[in-house]
C-alpha atoms as a PDB file:
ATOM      1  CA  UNK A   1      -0.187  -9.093   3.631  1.00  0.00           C
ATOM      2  CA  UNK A   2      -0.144  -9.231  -0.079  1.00  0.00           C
ATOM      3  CA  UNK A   3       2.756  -7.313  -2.392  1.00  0.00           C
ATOM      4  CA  UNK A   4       3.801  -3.832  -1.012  1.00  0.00           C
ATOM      5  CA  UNK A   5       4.068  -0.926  -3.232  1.00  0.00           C
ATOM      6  CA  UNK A   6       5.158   2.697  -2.835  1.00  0.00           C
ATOM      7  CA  UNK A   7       3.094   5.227  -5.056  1.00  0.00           C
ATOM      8  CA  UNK A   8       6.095   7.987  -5.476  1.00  0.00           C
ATOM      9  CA  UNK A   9       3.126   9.981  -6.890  1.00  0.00           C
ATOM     10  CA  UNK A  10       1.859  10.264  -3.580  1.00  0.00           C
ATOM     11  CA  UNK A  11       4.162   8.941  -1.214  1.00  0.00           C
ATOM     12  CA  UNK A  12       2.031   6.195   0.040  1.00  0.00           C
ATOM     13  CA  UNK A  13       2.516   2.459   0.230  1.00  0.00           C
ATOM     14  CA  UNK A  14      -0.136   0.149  -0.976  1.00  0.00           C
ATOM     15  CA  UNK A  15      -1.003  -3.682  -1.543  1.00  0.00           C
ATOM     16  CA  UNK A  16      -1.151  -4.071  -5.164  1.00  0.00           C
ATOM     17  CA  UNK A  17      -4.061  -5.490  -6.007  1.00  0.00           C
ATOM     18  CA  UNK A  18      -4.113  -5.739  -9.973  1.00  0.00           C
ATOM     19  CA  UNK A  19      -4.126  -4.300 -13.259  1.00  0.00           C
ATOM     20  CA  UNK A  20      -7.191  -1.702 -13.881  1.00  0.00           C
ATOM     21  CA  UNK A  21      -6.738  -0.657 -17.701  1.00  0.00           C
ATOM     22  CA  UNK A  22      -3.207   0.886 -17.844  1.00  0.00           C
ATOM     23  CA  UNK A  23      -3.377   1.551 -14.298  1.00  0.00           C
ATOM     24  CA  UNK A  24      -2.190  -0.745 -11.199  1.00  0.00           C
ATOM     25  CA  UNK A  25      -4.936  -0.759  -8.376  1.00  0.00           C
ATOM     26  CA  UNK A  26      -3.355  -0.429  -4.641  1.00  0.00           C
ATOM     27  CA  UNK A  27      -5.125  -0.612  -1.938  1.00  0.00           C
ATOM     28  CA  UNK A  28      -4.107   0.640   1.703  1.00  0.00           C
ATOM     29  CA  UNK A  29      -2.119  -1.454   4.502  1.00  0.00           C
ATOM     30  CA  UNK A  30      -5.106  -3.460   6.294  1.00  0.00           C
ATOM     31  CA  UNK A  31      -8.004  -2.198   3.901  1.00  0.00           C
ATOM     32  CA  UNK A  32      -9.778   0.934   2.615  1.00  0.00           C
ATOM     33  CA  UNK A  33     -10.462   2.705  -0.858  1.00  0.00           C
ATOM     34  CA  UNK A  34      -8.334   1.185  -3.398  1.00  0.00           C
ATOM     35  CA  UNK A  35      -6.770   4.378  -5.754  1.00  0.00           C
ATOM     36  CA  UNK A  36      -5.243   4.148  -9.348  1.00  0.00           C
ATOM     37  CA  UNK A  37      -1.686   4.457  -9.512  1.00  0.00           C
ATOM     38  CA  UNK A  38       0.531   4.779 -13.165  1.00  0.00           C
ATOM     39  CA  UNK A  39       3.091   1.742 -13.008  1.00  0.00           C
ATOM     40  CA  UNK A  40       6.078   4.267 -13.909  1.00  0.00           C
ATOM     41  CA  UNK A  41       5.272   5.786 -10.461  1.00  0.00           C
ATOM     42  CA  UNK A  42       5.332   2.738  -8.524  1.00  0.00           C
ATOM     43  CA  UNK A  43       8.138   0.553  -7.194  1.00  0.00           C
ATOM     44  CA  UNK A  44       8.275  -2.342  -4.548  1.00  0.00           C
ATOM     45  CA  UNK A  45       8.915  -1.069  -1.047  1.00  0.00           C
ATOM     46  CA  UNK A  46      12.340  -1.308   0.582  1.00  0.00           C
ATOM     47  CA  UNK A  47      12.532  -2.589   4.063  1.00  0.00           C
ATOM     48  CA  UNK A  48      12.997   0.106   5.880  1.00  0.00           C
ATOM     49  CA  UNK A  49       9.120   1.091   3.745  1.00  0.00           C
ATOM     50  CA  UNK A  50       7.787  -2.491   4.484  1.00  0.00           C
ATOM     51  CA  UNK A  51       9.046  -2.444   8.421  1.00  0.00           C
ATOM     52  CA  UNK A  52       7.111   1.040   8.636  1.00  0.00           C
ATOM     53  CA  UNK A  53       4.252  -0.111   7.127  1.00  0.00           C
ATOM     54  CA  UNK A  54       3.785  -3.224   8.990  1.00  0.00           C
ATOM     55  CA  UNK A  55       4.372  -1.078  12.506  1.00  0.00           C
ATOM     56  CA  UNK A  56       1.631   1.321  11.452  1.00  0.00           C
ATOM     57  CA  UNK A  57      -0.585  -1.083  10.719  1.00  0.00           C
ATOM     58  CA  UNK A  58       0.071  -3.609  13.939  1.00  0.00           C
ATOM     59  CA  UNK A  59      -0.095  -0.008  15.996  1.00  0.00           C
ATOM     60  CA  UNK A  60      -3.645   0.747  14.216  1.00  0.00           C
ATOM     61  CA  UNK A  61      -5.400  -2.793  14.907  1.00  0.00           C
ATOM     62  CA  UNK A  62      -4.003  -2.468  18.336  1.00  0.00           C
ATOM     63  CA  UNK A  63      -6.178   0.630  18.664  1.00  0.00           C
ATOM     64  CA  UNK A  64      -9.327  -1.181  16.804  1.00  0.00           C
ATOM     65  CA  UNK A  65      -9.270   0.793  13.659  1.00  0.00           C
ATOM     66  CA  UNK A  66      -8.272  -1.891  11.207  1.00  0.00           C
ATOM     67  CA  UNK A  67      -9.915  -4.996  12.043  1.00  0.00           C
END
């Protein structure tokens, strides 16, 4: 799993994925539709985010969504 960001924009964490223009490109936990975030909206994850994250993920794999 690459970098983990939360977009406080929209509450949702994401894998940053690069630099689009002046926006930063995330991408959800275990794939999907990238979105645009602005980079004043966006900090790293704090454990308690990343543990979360990870769980949700592990929990949707489990159930074949995310393979």
């Amino acid at each position: 799993m690459g970098v983990l960001m939360m977009d406080t924009s929209c509450d949702r964490v994401g894998e940053f994925r690069g630099v689009a223009g002046p926006y930063w490109s995330l991408r959800p936990i275990g794939g999907g539709t990238e979105w645009e975030a602005e980079p004043e909206q966006v900090r790293p994850v704090d454990p308690i985010e990343r543990l979360h994250a990870e769980t949700a993920r592990a929990n949707a794999r489990s159930r074949g969504e995310w393979l």
